[in-house]
C-alpha atoms as a PDB file:
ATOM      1  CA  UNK A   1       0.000   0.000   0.000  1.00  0.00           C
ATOM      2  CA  UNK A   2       2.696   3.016   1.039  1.00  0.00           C
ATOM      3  CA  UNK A   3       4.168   1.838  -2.808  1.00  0.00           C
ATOM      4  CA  UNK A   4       0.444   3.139  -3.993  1.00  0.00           C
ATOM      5  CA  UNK A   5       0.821   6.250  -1.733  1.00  0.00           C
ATOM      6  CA  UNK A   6       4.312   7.023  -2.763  1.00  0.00           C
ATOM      7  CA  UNK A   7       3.102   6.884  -6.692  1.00  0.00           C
ATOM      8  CA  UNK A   8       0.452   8.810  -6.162  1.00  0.00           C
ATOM      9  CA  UNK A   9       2.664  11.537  -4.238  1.00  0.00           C
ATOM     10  CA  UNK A  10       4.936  11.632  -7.245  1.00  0.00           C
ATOM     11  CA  UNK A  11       2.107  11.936  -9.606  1.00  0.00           C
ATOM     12  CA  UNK A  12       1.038  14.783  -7.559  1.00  0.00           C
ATOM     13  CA  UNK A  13       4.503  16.565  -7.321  1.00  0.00           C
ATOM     14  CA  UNK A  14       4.717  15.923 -11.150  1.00  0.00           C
ATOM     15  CA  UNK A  15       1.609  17.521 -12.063  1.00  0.00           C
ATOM     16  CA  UNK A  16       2.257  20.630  -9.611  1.00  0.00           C
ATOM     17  CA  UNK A  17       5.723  21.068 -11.231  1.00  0.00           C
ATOM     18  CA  UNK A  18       4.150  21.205 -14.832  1.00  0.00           C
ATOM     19  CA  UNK A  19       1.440  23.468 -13.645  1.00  0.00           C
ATOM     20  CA  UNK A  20       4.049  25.944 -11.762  1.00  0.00           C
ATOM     21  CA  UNK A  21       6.255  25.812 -14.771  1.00  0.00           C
ATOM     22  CA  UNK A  22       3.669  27.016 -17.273  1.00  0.00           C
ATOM     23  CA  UNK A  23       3.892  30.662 -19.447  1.00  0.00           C
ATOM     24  CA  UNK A  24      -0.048  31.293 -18.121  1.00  0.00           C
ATOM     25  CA  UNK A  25       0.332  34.624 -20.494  1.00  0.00           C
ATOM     26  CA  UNK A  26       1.527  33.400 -23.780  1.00  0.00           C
ATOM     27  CA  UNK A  27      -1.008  30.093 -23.058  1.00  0.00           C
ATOM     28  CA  UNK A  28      -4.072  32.941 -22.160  1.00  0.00           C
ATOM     29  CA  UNK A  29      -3.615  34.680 -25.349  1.00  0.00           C
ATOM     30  CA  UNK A  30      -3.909  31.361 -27.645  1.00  0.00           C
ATOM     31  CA  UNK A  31      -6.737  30.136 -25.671  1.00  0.00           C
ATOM     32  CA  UNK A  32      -8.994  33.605 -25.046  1.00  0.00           C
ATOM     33  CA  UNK A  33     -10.948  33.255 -28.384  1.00  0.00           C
ATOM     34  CA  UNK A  34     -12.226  29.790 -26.413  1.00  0.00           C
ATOM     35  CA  UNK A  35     -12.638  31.152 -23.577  1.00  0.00           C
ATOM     36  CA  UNK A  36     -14.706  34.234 -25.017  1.00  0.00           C
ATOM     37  CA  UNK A  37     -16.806  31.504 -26.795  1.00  0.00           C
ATOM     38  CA  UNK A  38     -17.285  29.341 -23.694  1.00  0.00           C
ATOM     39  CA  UNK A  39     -18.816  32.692 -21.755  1.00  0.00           C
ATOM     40  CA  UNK A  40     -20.810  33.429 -24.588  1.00  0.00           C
ATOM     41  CA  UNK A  41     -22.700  30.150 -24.581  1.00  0.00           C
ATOM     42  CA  UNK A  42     -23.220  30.054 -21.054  1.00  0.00           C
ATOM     43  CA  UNK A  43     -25.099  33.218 -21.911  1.00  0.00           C
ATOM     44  CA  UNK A  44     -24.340  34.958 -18.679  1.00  0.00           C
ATOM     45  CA  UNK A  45     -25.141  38.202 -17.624  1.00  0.00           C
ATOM     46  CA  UNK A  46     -25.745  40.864 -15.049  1.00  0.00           C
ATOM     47  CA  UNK A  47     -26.953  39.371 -11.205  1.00  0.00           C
ATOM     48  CA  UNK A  48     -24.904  36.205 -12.113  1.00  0.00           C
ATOM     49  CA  UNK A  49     -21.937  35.227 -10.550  1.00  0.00           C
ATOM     50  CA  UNK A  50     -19.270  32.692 -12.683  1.00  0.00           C
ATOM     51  CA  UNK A  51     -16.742  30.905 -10.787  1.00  0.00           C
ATOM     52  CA  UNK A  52     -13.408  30.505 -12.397  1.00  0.00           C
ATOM     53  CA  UNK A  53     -11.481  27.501 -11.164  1.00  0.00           C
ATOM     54  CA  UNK A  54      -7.656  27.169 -11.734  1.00  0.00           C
ATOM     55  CA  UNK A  55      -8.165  30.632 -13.617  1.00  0.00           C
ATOM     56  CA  UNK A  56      -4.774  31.214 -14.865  1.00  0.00           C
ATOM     57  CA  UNK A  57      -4.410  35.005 -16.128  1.00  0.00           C
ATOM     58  CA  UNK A  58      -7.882  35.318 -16.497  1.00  0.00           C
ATOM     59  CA  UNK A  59      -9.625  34.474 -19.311  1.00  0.00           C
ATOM     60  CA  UNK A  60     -12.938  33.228 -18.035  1.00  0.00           C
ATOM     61  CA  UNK A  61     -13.145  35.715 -15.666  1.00  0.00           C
ATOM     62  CA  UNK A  62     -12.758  38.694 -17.821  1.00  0.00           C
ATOM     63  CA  UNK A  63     -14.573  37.724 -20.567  1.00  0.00           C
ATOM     64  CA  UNK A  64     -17.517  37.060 -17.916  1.00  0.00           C
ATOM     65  CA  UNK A  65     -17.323  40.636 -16.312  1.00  0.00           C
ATOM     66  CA  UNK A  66     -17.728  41.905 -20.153  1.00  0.00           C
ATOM     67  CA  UNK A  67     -20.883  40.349 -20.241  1.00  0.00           C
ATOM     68  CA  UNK A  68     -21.692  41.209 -16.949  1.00  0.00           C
ATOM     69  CA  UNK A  69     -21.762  38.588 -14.248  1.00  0.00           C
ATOM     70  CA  UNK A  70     -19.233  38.921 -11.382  1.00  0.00           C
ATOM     71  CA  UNK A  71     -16.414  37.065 -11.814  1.00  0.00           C
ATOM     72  CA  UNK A  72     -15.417  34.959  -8.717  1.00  0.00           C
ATOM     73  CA  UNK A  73     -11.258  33.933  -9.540  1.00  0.00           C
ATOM     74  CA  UNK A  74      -9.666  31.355  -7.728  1.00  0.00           C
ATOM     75  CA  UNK A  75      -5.508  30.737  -8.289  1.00  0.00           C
ATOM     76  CA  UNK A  76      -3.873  27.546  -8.849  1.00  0.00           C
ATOM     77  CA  UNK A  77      -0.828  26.966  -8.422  1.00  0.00           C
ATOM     78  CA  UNK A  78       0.221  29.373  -5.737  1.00  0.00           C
ATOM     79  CA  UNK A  79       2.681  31.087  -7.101  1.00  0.00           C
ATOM     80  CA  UNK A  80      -0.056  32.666  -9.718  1.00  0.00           C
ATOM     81  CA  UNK A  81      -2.476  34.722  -7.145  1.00  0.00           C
ATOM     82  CA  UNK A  82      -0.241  37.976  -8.101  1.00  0.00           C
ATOM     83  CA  UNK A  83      -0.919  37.987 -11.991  1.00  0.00           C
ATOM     84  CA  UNK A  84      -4.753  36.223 -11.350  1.00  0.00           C
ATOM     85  CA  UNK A  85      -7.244  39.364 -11.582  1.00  0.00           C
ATOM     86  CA  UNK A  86      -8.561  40.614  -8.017  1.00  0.00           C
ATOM     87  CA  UNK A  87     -11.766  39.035  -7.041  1.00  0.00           C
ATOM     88  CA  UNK A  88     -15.158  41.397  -7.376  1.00  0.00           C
ATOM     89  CA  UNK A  89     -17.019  41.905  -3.919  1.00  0.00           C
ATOM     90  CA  UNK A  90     -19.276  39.720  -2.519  1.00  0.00           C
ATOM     91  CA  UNK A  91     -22.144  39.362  -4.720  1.00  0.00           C
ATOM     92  CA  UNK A  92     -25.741  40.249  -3.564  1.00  0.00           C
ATOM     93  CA  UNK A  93     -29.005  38.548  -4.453  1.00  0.00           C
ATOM     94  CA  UNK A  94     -31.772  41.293  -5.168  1.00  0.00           C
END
């Protein structure tokens, strides 16, 4: 069993290496026609809040303020948080 354990912490110290090691800038701008697309079928809009997992520099998040909702970005891996955009406030039900 600790064989199983120790595989699955190197899997896990391999993946977080490849995702800490990633250009998150020069991958946003070939992906941001995607992500633009993915917001626009989701259809969101004002009074809607879009959580955006893992979000990189951004993408999702932007293009879902643009039409509207209030982006909510969460950072992974830690060393991102500083380029990630600022979260909006709390949003409000009315």
């Amino acid at each position: 069993m600790s064989q199983a354990i120790t595989g699955l912490e190197a899997l896990k110290l391999r993946l977080r290496v490849t995702w800490m090691s990633g250009d998150f800038d020069e991958i946003a701008q070939i992906i941001e026609p995607g992500a633009v697309e993915f917001i626009e079928f989701l259809a969101l809009g004002p009074s809607m809040c879009a959580l955006d997992a893992a979000c990189g520099s951004g993408n999702l998040s932007l293009s879902a303020a643009r039409a509207g909702a209030t982006p909510v970005p969460q950072a992974f891996p830690p060393q991102v948080p500083e380029r990630a955009p600022k979260p909006s406030p709390p949003h409000r039900q009315r």
